[in-house]
N, C-alpha and C. Protein backbone atom coordinates (compact mmCIF):
# COMPACT_ATOMS: atom_id res chain seq x y z
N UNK A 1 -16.73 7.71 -18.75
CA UNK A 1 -16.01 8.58 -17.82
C UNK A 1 -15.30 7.72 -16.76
N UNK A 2 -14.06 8.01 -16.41
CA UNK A 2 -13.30 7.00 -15.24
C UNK A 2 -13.19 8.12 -14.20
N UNK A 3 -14.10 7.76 -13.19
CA UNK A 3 -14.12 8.05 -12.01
C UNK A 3 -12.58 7.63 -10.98
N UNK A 4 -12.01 8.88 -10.64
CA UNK A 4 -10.78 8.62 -10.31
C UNK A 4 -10.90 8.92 -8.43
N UNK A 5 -10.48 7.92 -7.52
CA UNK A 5 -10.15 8.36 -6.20
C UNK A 5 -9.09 8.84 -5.93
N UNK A 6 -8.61 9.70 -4.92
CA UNK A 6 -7.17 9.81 -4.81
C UNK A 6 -6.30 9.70 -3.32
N UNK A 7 -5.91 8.96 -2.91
CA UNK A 7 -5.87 8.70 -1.30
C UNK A 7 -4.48 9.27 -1.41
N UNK A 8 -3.71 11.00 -0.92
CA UNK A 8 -2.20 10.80 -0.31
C UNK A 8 -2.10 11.61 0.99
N UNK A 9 -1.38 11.21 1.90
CA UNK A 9 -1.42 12.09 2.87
C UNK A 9 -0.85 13.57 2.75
N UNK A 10 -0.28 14.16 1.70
CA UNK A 10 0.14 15.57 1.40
C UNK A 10 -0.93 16.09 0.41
N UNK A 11 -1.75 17.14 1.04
CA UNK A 11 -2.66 17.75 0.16
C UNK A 11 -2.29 18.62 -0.47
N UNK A 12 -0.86 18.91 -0.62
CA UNK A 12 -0.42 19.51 -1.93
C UNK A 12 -0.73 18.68 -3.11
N UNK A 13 -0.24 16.96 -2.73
CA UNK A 13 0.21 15.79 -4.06
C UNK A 13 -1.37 16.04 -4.31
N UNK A 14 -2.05 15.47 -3.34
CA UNK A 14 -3.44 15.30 -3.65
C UNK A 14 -4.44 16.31 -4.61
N UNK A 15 -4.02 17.75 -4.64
CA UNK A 15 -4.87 18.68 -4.98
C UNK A 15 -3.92 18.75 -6.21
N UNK A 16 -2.63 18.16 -6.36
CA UNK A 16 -1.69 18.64 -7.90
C UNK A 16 -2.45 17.41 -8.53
N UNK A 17 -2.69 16.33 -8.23
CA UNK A 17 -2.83 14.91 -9.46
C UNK A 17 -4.17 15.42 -9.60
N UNK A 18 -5.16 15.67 -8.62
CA UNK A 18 -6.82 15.71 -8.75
C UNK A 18 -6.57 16.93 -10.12
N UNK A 19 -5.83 18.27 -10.06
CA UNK A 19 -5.88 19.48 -11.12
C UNK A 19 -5.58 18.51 -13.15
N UNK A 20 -3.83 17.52 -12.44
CA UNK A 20 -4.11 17.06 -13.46
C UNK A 20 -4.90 16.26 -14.33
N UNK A 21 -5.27 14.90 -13.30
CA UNK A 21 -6.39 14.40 -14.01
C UNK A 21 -7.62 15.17 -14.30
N UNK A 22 -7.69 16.11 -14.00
CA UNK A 22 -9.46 16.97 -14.32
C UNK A 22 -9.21 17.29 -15.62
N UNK A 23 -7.89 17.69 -16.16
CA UNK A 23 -7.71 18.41 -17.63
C UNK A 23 -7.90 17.07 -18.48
N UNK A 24 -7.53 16.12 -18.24
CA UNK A 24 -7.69 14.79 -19.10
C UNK A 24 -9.10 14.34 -19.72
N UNK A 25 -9.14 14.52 -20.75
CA UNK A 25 -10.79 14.18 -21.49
C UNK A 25 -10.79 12.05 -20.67
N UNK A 26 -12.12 12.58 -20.18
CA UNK A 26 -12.93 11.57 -20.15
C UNK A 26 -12.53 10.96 -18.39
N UNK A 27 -11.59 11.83 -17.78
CA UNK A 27 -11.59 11.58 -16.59
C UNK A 27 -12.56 12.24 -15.49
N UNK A 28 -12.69 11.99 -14.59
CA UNK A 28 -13.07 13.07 -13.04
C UNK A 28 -13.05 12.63 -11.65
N UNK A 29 -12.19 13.25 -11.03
CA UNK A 29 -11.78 12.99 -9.67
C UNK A 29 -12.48 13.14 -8.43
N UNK A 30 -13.94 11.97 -8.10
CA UNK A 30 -14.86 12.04 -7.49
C UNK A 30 -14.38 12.17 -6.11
N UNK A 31 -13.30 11.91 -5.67
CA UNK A 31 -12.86 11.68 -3.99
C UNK A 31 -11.45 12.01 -3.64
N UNK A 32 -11.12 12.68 -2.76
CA UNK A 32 -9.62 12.73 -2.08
C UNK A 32 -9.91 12.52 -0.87
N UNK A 33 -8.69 11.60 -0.04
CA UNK A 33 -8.54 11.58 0.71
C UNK A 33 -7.30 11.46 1.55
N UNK A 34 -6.84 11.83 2.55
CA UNK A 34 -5.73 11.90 3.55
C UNK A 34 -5.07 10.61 3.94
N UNK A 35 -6.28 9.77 4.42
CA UNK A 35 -5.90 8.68 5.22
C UNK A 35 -6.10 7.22 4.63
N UNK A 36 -5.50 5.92 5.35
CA UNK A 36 -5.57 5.18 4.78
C UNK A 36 -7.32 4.87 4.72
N UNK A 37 -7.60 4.43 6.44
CA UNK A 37 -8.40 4.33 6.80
C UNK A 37 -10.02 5.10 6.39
N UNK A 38 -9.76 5.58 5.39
CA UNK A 38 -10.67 7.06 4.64
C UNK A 38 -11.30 6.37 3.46
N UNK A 39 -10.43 5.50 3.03
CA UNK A 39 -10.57 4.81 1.48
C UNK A 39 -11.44 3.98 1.22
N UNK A 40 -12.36 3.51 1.94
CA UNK A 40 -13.36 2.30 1.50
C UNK A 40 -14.26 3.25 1.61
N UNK A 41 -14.74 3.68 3.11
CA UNK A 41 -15.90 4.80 3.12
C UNK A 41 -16.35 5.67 1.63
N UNK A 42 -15.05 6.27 1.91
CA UNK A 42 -14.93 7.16 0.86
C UNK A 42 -15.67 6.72 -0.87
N UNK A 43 -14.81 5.63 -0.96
CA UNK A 43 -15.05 4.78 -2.19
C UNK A 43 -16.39 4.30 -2.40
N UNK A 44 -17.18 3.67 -1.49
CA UNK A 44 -18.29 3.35 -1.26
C UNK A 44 -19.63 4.31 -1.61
N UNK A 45 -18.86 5.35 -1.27
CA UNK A 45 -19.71 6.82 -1.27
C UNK A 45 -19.36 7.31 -2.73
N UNK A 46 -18.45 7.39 -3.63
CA UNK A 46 -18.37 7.76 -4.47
C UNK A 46 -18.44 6.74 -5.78
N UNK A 47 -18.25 5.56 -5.63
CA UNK A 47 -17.80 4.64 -6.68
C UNK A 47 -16.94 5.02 -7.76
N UNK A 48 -15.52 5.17 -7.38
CA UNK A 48 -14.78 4.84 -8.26
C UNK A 48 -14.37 3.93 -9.40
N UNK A 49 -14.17 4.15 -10.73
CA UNK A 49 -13.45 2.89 -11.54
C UNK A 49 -11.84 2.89 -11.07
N UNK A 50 -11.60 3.65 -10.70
CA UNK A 50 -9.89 3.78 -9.86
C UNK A 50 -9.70 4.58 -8.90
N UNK A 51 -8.65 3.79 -8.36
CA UNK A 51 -8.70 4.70 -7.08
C UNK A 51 -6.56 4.19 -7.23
N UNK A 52 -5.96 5.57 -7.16
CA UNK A 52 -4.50 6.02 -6.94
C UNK A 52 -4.64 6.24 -5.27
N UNK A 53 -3.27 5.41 -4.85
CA UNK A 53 -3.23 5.36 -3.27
C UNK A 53 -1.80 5.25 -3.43
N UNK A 54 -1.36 6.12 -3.02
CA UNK A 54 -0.09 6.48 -1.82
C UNK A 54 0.20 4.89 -0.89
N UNK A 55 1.30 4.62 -0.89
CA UNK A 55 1.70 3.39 -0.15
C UNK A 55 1.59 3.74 1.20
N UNK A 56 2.15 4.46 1.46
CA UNK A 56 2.62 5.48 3.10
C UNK A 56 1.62 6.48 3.60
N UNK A 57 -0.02 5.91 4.24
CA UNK A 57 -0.66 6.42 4.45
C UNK A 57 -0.71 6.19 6.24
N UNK A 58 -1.53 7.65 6.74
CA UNK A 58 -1.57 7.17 8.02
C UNK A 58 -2.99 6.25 8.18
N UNK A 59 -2.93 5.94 9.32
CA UNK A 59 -4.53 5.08 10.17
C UNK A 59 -4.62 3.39 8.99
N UNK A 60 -3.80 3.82 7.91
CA UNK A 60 -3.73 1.91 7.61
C UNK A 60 -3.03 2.50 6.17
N UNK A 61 -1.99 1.75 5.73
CA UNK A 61 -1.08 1.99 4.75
C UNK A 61 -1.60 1.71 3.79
N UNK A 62 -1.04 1.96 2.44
CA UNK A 62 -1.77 1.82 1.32
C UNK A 62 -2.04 0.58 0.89
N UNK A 63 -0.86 -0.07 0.99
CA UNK A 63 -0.81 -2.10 0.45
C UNK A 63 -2.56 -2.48 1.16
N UNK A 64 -2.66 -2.47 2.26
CA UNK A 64 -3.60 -2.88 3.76
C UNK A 64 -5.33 -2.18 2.68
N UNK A 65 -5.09 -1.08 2.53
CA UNK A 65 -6.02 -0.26 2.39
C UNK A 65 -6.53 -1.07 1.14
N UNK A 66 -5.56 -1.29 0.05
CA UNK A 66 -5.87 -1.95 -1.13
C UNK A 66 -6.31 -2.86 -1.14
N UNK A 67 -5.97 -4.00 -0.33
CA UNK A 67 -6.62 -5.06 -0.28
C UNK A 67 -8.07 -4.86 0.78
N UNK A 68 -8.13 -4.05 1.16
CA UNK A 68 -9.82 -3.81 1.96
C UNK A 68 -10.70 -3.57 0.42
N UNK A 69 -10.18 -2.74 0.00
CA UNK A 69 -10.96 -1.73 -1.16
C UNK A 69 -11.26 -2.85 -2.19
N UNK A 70 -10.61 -3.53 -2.28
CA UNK A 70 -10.61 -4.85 -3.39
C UNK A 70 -12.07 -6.03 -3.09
N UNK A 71 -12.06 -5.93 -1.68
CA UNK A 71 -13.24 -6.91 -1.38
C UNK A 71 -14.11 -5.87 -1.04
N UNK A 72 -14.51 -5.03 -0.77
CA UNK A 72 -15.22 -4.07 -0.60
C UNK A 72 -15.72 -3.81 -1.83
N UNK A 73 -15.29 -3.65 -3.10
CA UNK A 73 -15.48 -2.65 -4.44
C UNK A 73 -14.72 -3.21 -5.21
N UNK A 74 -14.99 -4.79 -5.62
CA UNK A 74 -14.04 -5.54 -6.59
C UNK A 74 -14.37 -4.85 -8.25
N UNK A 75 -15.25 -3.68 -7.98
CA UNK A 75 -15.05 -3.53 -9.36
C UNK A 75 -14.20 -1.80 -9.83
N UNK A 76 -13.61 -1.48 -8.18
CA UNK A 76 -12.54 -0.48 -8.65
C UNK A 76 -11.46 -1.35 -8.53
N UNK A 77 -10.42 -0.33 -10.04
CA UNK A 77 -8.73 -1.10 -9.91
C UNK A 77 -8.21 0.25 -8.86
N UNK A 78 -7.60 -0.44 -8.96
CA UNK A 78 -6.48 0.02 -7.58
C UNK A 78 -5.10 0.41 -8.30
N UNK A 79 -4.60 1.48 -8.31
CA UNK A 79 -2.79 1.84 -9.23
C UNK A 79 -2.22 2.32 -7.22
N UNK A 80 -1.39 1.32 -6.95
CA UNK A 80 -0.56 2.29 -6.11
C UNK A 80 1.06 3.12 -6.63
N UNK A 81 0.85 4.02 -5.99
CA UNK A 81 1.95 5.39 -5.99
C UNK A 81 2.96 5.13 -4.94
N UNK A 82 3.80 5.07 -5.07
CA UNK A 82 4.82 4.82 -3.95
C UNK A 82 6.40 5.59 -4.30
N UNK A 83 6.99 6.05 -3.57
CA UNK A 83 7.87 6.97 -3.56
C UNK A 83 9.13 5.71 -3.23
N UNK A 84 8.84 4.72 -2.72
CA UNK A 84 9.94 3.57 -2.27
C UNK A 84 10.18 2.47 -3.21
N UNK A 85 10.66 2.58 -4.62
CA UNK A 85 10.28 1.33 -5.47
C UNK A 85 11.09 0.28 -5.12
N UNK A 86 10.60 -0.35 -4.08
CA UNK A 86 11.32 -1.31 -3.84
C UNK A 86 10.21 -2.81 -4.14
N UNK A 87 11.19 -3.79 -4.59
CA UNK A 87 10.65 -5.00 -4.87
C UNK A 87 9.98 -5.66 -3.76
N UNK A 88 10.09 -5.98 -2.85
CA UNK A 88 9.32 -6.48 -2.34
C UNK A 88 7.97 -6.14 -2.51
N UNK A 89 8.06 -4.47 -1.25
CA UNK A 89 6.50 -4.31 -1.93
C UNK A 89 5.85 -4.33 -3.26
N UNK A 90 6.08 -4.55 -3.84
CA UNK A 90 5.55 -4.89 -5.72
C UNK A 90 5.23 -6.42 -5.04
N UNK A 91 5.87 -7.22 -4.76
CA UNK A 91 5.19 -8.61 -4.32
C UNK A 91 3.85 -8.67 -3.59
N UNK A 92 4.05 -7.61 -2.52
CA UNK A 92 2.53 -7.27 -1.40
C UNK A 92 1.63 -7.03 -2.14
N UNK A 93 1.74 -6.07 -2.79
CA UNK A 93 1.01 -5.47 -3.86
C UNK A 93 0.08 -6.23 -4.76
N UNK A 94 0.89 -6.68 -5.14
CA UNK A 94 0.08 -7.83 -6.19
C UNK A 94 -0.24 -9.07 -5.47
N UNK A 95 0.19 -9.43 -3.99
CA UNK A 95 -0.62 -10.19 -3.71
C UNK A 95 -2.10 -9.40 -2.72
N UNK A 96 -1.97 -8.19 -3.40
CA UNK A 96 -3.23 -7.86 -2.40
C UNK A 96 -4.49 -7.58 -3.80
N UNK A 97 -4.26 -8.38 -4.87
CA UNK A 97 -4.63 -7.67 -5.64
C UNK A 97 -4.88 -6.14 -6.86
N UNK A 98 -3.78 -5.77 -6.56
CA UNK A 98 -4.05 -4.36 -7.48
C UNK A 98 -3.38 -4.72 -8.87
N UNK A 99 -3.53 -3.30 -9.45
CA UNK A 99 -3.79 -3.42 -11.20
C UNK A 99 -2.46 -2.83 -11.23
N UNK A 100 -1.64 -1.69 -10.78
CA UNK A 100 -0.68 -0.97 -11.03
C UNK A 100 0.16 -0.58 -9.96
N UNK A 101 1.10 -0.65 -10.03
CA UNK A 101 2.18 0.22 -9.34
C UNK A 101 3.17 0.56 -10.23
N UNK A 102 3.07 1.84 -9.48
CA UNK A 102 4.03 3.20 -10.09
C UNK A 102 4.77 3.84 -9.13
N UNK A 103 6.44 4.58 -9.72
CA UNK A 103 6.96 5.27 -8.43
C UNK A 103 6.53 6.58 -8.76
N UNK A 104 6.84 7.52 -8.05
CA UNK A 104 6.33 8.96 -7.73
C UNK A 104 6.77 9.53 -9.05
N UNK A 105 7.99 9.16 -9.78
CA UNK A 105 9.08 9.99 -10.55
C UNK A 105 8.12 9.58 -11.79
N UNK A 106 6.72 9.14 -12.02
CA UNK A 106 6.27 9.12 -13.26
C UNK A 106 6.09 10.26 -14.13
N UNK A 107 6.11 10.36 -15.24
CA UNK A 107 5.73 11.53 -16.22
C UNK A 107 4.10 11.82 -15.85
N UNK A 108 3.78 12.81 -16.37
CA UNK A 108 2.01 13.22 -16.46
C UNK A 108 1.72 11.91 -17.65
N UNK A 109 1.90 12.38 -18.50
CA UNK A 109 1.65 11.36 -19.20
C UNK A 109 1.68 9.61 -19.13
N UNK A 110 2.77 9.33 -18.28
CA UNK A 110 2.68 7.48 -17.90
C UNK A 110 1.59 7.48 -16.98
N UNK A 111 1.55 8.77 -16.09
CA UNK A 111 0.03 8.36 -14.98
C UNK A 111 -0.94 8.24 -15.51
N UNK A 112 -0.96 9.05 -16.37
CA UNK A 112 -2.50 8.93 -17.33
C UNK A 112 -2.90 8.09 -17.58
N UNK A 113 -2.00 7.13 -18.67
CA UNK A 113 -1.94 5.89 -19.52
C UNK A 113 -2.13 5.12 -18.22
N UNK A 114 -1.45 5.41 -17.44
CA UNK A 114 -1.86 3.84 -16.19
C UNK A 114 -3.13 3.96 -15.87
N UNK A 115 -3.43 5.09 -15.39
CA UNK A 115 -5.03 5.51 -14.85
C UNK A 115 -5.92 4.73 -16.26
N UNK A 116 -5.78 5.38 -16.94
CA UNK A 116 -6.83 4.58 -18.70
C UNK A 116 -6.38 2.71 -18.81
N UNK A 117 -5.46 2.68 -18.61
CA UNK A 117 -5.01 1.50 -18.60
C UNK A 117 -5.64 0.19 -17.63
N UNK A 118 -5.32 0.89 -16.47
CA UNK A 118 -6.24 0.34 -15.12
C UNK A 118 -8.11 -0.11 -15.30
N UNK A 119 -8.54 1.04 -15.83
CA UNK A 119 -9.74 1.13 -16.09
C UNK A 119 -10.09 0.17 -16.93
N UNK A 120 -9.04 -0.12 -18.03
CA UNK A 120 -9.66 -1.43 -19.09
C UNK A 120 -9.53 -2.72 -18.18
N UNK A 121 -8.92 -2.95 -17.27
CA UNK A 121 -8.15 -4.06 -16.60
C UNK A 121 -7.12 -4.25 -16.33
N UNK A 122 -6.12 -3.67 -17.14
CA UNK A 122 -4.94 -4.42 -17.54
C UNK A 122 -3.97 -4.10 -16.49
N UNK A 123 -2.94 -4.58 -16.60
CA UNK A 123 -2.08 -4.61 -15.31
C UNK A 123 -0.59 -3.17 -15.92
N UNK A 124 -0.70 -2.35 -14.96
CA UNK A 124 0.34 -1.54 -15.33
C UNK A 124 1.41 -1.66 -14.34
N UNK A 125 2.35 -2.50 -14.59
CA UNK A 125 4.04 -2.93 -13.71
C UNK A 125 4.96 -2.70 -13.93
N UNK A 126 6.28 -1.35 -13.45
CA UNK A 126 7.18 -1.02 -13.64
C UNK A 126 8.22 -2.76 -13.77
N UNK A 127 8.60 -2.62 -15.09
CA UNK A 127 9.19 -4.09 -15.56
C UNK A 127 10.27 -4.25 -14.29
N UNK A 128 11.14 -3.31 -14.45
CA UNK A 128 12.68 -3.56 -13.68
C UNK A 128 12.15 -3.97 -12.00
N UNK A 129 10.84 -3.49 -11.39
CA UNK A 129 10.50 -3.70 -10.39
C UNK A 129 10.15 -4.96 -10.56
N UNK A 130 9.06 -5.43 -11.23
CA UNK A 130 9.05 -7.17 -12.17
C UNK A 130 10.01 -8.12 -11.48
N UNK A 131 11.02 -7.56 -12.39
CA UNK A 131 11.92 -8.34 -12.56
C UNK A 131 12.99 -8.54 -11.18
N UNK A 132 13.08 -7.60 -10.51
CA UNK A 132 13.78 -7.72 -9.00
C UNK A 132 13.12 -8.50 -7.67
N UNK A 133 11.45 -8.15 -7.67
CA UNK A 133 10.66 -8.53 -7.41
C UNK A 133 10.73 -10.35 -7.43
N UNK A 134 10.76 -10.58 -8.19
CA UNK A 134 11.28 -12.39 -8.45
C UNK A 134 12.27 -12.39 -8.38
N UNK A 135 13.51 -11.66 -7.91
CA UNK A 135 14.66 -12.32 -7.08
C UNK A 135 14.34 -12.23 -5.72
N UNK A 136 13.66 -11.39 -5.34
CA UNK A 136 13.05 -11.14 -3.99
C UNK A 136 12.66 -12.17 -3.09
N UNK A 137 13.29 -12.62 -1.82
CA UNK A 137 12.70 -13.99 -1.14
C UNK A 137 11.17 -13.57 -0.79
N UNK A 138 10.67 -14.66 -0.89
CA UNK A 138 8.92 -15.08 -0.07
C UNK A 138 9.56 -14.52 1.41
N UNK A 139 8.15 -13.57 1.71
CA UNK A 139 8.17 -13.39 2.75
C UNK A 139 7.85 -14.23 3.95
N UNK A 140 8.39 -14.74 4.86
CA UNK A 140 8.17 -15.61 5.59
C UNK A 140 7.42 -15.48 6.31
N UNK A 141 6.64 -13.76 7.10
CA UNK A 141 6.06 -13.28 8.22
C UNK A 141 4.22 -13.75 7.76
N UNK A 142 3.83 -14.45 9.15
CA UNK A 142 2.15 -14.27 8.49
C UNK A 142 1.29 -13.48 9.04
N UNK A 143 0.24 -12.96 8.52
CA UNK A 143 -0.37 -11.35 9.10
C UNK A 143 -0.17 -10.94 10.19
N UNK A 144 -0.31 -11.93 11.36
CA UNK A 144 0.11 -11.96 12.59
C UNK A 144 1.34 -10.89 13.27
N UNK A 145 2.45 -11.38 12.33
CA UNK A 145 3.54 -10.75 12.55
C UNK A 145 3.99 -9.38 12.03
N UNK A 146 3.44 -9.32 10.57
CA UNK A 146 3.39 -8.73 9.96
C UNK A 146 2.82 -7.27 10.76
N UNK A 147 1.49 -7.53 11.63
CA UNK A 147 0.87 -6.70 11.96
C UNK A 147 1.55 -6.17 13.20
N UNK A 148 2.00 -7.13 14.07
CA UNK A 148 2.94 -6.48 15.31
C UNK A 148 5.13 -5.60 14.81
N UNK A 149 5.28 -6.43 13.94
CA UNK A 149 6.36 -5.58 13.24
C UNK A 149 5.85 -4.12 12.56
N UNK A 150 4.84 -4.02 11.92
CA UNK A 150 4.28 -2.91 11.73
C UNK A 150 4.42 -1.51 12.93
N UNK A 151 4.08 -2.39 14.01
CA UNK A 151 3.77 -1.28 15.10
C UNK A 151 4.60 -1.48 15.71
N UNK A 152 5.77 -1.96 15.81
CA UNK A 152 6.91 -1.97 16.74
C UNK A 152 7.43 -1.08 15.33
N UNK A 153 7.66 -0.84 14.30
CA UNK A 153 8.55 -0.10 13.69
C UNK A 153 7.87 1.42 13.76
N UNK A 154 7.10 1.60 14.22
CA UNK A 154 6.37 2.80 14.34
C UNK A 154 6.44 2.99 16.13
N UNK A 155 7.62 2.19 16.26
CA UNK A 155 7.96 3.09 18.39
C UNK A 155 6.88 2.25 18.93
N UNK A 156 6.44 1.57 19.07
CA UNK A 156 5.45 1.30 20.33
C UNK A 156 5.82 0.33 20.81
N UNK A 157 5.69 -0.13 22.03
CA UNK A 157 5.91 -0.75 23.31
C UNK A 157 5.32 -2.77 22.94
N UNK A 158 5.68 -3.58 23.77
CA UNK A 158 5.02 -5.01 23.57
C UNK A 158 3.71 -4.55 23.83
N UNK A 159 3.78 -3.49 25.32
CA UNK A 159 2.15 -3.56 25.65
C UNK A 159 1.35 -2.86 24.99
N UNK A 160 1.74 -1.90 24.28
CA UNK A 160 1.06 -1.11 23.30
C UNK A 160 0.45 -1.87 22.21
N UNK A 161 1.47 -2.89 21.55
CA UNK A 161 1.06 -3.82 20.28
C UNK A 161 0.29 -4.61 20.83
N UNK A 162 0.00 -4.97 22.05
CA UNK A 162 -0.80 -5.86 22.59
C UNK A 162 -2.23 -5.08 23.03
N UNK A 163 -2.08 -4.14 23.58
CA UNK A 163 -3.69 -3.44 23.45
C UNK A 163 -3.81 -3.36 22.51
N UNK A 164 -3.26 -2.83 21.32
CA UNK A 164 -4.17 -2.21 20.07
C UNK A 164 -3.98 -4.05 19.29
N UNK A 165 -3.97 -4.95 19.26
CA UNK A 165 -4.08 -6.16 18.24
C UNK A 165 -4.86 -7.20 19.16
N UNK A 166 -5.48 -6.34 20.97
CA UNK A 166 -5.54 -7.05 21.26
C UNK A 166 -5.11 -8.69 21.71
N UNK A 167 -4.28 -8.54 22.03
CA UNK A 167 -3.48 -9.71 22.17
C UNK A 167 -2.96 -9.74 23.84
N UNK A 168 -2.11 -10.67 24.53
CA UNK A 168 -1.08 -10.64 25.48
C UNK A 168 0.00 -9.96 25.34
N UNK A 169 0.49 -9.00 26.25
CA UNK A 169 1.50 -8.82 26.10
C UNK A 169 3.05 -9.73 26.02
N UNK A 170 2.57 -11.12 26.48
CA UNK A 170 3.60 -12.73 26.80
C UNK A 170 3.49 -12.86 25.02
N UNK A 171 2.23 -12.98 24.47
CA UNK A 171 2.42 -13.26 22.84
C UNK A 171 2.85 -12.68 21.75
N UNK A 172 3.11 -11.14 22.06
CA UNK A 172 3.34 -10.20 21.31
C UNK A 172 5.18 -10.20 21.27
N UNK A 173 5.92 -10.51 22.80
CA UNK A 173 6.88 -10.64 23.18
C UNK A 173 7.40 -11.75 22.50
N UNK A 174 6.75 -13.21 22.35
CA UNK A 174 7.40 -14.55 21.64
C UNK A 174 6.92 -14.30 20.43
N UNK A 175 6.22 -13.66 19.52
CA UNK A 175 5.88 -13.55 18.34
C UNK A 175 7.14 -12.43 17.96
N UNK A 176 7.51 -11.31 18.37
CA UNK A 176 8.84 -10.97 18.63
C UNK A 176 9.82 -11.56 18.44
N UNK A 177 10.14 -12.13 19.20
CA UNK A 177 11.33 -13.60 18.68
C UNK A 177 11.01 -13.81 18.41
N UNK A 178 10.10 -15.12 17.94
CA UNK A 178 9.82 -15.45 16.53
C UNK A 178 10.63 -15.15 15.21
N UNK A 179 9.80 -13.64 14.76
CA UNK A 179 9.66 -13.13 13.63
C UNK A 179 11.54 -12.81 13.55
N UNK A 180 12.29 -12.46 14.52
CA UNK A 180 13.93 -12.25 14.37
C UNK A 180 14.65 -13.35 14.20
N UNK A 181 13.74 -14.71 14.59
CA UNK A 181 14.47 -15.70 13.99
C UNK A 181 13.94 -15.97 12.11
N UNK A 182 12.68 -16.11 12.40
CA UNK A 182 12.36 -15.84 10.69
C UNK A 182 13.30 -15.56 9.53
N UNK A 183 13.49 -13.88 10.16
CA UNK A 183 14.02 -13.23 9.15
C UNK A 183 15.86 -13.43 9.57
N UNK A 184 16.45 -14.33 10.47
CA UNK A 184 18.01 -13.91 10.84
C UNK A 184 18.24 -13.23 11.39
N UNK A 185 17.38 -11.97 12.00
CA UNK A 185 17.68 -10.94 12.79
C UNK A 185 18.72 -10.76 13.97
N UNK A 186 19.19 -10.14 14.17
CA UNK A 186 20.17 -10.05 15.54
C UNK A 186 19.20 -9.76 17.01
N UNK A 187 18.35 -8.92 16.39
CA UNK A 187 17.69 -8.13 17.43
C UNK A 187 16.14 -7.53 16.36
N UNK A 188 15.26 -6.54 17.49
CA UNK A 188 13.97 -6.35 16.80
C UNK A 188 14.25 -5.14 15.88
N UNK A 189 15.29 -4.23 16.09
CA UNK A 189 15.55 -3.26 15.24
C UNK A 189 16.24 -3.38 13.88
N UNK A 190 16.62 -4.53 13.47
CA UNK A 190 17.41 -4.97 12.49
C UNK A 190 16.50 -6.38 11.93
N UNK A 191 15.25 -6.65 12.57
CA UNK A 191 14.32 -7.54 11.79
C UNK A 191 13.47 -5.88 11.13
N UNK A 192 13.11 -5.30 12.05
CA UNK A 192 12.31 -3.69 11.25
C UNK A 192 12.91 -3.61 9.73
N UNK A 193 14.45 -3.36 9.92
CA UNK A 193 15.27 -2.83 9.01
C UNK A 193 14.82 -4.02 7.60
N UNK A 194 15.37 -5.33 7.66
CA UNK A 194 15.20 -6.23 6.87
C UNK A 194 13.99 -6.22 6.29
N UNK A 195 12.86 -6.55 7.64
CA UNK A 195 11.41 -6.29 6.77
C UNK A 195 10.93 -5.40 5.91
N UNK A 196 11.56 -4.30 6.27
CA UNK A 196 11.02 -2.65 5.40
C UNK A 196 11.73 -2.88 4.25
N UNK A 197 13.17 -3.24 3.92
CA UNK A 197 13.65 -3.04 2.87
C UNK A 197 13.25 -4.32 1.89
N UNK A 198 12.82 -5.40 2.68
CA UNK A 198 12.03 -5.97 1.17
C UNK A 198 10.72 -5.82 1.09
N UNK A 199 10.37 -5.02 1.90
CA UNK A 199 8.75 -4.88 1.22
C UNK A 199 7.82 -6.01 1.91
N UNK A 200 8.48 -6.52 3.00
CA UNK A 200 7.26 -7.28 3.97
C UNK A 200 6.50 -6.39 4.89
N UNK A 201 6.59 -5.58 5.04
CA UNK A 201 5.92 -4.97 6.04
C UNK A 201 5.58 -3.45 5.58
């Protein structure tokens, strides 16, 4: 039996994939959850052989979440769902460890096969994403940055990224520059832009 998790923040998606995988011989969908931050607990409590996660979760995104769940429960695979097939993230992805990524527009049937697929090991990778993915530059940002671009693209303040990462508000500000020279940026709203669209952040 493959114990299936299901992490999306719309409990419509969540309660439509849990209906379909239940009809599937030899599946059952031990856990749903909303949030990112939901997914290890959760997992822990249920033991999944897979767990399907939504990229775009609140309280910690899916990439973030995956790689918790991975050292937490190295013996669930991980398929992320993502509505953004963009190459980069396929790079995050697989460097956070997971088995699959898929975009939203899959058939019932390719989810399935990925879900069964996952469960043996094997790696399920939209090719054309593959293949863009390795034209894709190395991301230059290191968690550091990664983690304060995160929350500056989500509106918040130097001092805000600096209470919640704990940090200075003086370090959060030169890690700021920084990261706009990194990436070429003009400014912090157009390093956001760059980072999101390859999938660094």
């Amino acid at each position: 039996m493959i114990r299936v998790l299901i992490a999306d923040g719309l409990r419509l998606t969540r309660e439509a994939l849990s209906v379909v995988l239940a009809t599937e011989p030899g599946m059952q969908v031990v856990a749903q959850v909303a949030r990112g931050d939901e997914i290890v607990p959760s997992a822990l409590r249920t033991r999944p052989n897979v767990a399907l996660l939504d990229t775009h979760l609140s309280g910690l995104d899916g990439i973030s979440a995956a790689s918790r769940l991975k050292t937490a429960l190295p013996t669930c695979r991980v398929v992320l769902v993502t509505a953004l097939e963009h190459p980069g993230a396929l790079r995050t992805a697989l460097a956070a460890g997971v088995e699959g990524f898929v975009g939203k527009g899959v058939s019932v049937k390719e989810l399935t096969d990925t879900v069964r697929k996952a469960a043996r090991g094997e790696s399920v990778l939209d090719p054309r994403l593959v293949t863009d993915a390795l034209r894709t530059p190395d991301n230059p940002l290191n968690e550091r940055d990664i983690g304060i671009l995160r929350l500056a693209s989500k509106g918040h303040t130097p001092q805000e990224i600096a209470e919640t990462l704990h940090l200075s508000p003086g370090t959060v500000r030169n890690n700021l520059a920084a990261i706009k020279h990194k990436i070429g940026a003009r400014n912090r709203i157009e390093a956001i832009r760059t980072a999101s669209a390859r999938g660094w952040i």
